[in-house]
N, C-alpha and C. Protein backbone atom coordinates (compact mmCIF):
# COMPACT_ATOMS: atom_id res chain seq x y z
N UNK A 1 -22.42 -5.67 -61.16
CA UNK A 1 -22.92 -4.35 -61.44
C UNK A 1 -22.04 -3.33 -60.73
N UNK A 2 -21.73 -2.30 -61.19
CA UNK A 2 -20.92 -1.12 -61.04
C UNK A 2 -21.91 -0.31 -60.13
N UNK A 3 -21.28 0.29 -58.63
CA UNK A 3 -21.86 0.81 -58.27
C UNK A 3 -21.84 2.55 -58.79
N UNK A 4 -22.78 3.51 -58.10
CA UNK A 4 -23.03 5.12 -59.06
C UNK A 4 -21.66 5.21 -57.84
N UNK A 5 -21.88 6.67 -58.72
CA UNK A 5 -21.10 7.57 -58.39
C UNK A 5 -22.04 8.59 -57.23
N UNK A 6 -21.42 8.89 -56.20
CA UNK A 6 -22.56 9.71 -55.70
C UNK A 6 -22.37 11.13 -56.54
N UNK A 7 -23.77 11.83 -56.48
CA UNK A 7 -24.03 13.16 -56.31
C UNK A 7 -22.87 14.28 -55.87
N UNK A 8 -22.54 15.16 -56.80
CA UNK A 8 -22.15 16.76 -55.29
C UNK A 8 -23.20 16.85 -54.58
N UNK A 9 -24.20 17.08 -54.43
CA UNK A 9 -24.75 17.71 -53.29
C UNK A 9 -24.71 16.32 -52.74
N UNK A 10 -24.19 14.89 -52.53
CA UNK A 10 -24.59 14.09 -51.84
C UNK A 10 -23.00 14.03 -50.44
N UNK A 11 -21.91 14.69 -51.00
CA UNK A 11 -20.93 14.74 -50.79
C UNK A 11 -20.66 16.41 -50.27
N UNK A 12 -19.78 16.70 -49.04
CA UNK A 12 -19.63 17.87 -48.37
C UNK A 12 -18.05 18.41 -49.35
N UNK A 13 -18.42 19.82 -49.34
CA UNK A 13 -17.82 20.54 -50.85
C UNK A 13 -16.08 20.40 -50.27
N UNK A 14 -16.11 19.67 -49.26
CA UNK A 14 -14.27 19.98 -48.99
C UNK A 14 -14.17 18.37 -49.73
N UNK A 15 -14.88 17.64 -49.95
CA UNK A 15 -14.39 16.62 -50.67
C UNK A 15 -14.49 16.81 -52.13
N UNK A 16 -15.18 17.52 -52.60
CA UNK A 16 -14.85 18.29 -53.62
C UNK A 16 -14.01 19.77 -54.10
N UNK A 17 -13.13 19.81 -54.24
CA UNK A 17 -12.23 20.99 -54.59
C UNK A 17 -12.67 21.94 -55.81
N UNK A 18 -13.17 21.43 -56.57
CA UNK A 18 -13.85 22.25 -57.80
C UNK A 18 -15.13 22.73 -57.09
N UNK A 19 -16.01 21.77 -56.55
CA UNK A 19 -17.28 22.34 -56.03
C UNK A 19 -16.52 23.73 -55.60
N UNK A 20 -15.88 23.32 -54.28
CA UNK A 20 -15.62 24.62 -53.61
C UNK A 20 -15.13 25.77 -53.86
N UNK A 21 -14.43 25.68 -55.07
CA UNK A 21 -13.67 26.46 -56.20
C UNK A 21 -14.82 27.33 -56.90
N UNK A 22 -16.13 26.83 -57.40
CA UNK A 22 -16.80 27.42 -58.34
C UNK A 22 -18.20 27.73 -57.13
N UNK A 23 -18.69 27.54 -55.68
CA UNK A 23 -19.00 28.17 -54.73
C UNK A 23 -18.68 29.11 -54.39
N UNK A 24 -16.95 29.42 -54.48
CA UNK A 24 -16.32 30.73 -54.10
C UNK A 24 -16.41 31.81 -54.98
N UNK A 25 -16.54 31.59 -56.52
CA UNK A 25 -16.60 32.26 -57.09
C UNK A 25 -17.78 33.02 -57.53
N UNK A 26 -18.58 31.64 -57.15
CA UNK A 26 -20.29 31.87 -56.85
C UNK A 26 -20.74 33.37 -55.82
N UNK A 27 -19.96 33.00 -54.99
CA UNK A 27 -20.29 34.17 -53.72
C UNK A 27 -19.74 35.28 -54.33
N UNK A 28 -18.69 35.52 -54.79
CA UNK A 28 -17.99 36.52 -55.53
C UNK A 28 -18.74 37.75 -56.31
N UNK A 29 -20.01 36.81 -57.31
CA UNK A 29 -20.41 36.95 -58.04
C UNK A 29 -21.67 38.12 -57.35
N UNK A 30 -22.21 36.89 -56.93
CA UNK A 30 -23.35 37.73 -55.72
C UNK A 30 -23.28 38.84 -54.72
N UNK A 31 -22.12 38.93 -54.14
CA UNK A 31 -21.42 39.85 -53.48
C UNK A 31 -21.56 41.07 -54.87
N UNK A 32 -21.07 41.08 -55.63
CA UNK A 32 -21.12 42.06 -56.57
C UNK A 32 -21.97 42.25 -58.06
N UNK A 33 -23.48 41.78 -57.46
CA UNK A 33 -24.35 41.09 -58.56
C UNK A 33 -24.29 42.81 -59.34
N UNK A 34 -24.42 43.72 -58.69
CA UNK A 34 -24.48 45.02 -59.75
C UNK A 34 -23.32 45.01 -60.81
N UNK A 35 -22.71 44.45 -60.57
CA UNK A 35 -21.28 44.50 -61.38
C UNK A 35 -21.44 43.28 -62.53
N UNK A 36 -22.15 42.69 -62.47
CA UNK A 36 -22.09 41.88 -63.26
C UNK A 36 -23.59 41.42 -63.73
N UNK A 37 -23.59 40.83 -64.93
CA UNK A 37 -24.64 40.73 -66.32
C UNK A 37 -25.48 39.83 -65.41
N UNK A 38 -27.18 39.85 -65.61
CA UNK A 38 -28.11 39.34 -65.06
C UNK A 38 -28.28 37.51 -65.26
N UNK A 39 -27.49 37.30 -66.40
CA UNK A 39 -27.08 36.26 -66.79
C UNK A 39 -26.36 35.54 -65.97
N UNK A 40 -25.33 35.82 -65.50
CA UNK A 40 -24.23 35.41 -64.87
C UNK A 40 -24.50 35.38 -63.19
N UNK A 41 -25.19 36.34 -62.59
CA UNK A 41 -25.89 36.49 -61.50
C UNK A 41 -26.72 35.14 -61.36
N UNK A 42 -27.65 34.93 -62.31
CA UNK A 42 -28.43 34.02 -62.20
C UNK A 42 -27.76 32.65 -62.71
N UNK A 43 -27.07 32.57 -62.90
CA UNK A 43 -25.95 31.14 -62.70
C UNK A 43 -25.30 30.84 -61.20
N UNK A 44 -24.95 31.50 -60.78
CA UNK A 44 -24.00 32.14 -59.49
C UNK A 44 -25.44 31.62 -58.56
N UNK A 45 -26.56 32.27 -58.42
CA UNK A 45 -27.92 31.37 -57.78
C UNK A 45 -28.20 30.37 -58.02
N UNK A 46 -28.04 29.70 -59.21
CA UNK A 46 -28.39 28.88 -58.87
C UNK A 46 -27.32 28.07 -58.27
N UNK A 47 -26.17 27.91 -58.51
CA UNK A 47 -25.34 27.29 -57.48
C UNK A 47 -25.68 27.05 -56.36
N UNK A 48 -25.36 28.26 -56.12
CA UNK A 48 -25.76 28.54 -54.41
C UNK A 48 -27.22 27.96 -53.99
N UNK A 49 -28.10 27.89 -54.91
CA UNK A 49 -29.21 27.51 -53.93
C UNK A 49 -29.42 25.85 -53.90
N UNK A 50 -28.40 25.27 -54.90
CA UNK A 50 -28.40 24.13 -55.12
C UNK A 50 -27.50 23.21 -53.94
N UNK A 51 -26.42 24.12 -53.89
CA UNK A 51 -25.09 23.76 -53.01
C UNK A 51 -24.59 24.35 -52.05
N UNK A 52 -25.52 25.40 -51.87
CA UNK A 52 -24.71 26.15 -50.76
C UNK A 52 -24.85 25.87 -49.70
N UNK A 53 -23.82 25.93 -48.42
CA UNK A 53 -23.48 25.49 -47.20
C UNK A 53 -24.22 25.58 -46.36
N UNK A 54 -25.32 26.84 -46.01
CA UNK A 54 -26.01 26.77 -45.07
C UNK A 54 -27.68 26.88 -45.71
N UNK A 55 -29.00 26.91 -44.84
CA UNK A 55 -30.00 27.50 -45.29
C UNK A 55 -30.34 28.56 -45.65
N UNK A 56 -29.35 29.71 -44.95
CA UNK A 56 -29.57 30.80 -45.18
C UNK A 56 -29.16 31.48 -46.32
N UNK A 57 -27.70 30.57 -46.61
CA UNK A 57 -27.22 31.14 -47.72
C UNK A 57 -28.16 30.74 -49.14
N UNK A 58 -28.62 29.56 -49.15
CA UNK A 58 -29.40 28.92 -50.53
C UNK A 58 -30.93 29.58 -50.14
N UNK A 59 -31.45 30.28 -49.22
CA UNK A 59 -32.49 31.37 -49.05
C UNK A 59 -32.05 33.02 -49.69
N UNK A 60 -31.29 33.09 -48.82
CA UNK A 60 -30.80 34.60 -50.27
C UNK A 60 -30.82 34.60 -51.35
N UNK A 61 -30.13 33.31 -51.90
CA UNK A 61 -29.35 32.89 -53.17
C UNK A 61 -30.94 32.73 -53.96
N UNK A 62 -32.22 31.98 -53.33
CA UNK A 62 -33.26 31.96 -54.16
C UNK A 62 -33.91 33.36 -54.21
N UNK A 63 -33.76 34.56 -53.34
CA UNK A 63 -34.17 35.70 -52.82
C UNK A 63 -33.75 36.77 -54.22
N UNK A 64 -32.66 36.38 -54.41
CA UNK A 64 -31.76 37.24 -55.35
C UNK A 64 -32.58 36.62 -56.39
N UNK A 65 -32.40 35.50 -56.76
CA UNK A 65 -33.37 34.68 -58.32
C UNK A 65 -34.50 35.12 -58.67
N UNK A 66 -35.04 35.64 -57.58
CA UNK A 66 -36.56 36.26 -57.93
C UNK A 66 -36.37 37.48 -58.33
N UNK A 67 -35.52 37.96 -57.79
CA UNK A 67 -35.31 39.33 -57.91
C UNK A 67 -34.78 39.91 -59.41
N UNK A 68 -33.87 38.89 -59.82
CA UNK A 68 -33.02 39.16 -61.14
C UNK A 68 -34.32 38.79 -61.89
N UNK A 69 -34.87 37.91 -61.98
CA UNK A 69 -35.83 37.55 -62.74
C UNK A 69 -37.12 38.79 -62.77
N UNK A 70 -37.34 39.15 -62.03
CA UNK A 70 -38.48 39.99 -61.77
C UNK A 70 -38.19 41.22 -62.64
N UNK A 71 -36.73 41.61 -62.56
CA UNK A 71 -36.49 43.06 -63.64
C UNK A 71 -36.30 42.51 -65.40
N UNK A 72 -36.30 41.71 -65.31
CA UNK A 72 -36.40 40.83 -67.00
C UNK A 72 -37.92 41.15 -67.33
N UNK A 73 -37.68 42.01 -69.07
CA UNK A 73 -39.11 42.55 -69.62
C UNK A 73 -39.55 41.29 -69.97
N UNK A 74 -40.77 41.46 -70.20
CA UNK A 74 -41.82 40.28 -70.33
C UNK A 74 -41.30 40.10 -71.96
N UNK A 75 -41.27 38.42 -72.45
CA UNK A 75 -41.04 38.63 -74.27
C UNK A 75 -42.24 38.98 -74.87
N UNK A 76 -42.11 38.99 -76.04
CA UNK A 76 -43.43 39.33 -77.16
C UNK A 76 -44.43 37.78 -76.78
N UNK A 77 -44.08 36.93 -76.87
CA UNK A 77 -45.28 35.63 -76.40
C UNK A 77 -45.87 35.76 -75.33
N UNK A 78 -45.00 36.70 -74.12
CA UNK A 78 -45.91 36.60 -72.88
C UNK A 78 -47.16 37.83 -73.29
N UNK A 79 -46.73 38.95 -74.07
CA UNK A 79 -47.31 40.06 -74.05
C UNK A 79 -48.32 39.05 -74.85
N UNK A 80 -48.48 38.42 -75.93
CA UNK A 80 -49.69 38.16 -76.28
C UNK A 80 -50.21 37.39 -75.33
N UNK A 81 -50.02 36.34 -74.43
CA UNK A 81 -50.40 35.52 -73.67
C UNK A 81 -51.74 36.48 -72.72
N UNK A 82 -51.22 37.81 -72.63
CA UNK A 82 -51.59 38.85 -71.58
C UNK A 82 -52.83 39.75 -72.59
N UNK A 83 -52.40 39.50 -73.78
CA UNK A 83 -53.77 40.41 -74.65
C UNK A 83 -54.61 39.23 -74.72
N UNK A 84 -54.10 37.58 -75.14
CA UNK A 84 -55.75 36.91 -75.34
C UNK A 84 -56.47 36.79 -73.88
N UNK A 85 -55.65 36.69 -72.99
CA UNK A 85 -56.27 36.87 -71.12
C UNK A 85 -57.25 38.16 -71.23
N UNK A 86 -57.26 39.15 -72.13
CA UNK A 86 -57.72 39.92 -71.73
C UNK A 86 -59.01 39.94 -72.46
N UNK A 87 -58.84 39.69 -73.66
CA UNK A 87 -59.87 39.35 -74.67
C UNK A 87 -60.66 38.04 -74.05
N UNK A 88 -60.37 37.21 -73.42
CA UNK A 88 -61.72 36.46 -72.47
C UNK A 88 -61.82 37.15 -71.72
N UNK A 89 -61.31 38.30 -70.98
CA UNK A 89 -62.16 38.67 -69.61
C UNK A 89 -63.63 39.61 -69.79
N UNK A 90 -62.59 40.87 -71.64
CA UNK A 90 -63.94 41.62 -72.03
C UNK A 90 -64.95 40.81 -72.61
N UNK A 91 -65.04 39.48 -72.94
CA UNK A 91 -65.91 39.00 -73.34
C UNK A 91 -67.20 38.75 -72.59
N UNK A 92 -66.96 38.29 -71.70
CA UNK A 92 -67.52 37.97 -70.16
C UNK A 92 -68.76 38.98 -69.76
């Protein structure tokens, strides 16, 4: 039997060169999340909160995720989700 392959996160990112390559660019990103599409921000987090080097950094990195997420309008399914919630409460 063939043993696995480990994990990136099982492995420290200087043994990976791409990890550390697309971490840097990660920070890049975040460093200048106004500058760039909410999309792309929220790629750049999740990296980081997946891989990033310290606790603090993959604590921002989830800090920011809430945040990008939080200014995203609700879609048309949530808005109904939010009118039948409401239609059981006047029922009541």
């Amino acid at each position: 039997m063939t043993s696995r392959l480990p994990r990136p996160a099982d492995l420290p990112a200087s043994d990976l060169p791409w990890l550390a390559e697309r971490l840097a660019e990660a920070r890049a990103i975040v460093t200048a999340a106004a500058d760039h599409r909410d999309s792309l921000v929220r790629l750049a987090c999740d990296l980081l909160i997946t891989h990033g080097t310290t606790a603090q950094e993959r604590g921002d990195a989830r800090i920011l995720r809430l945040v990008i997420d939080a200014r995203r309008p609700l879609r048309h399914g949530d808005h109904q989700c939010l009118d039948r919630h409401d239609d059981r409460e006047g029922r009541r």
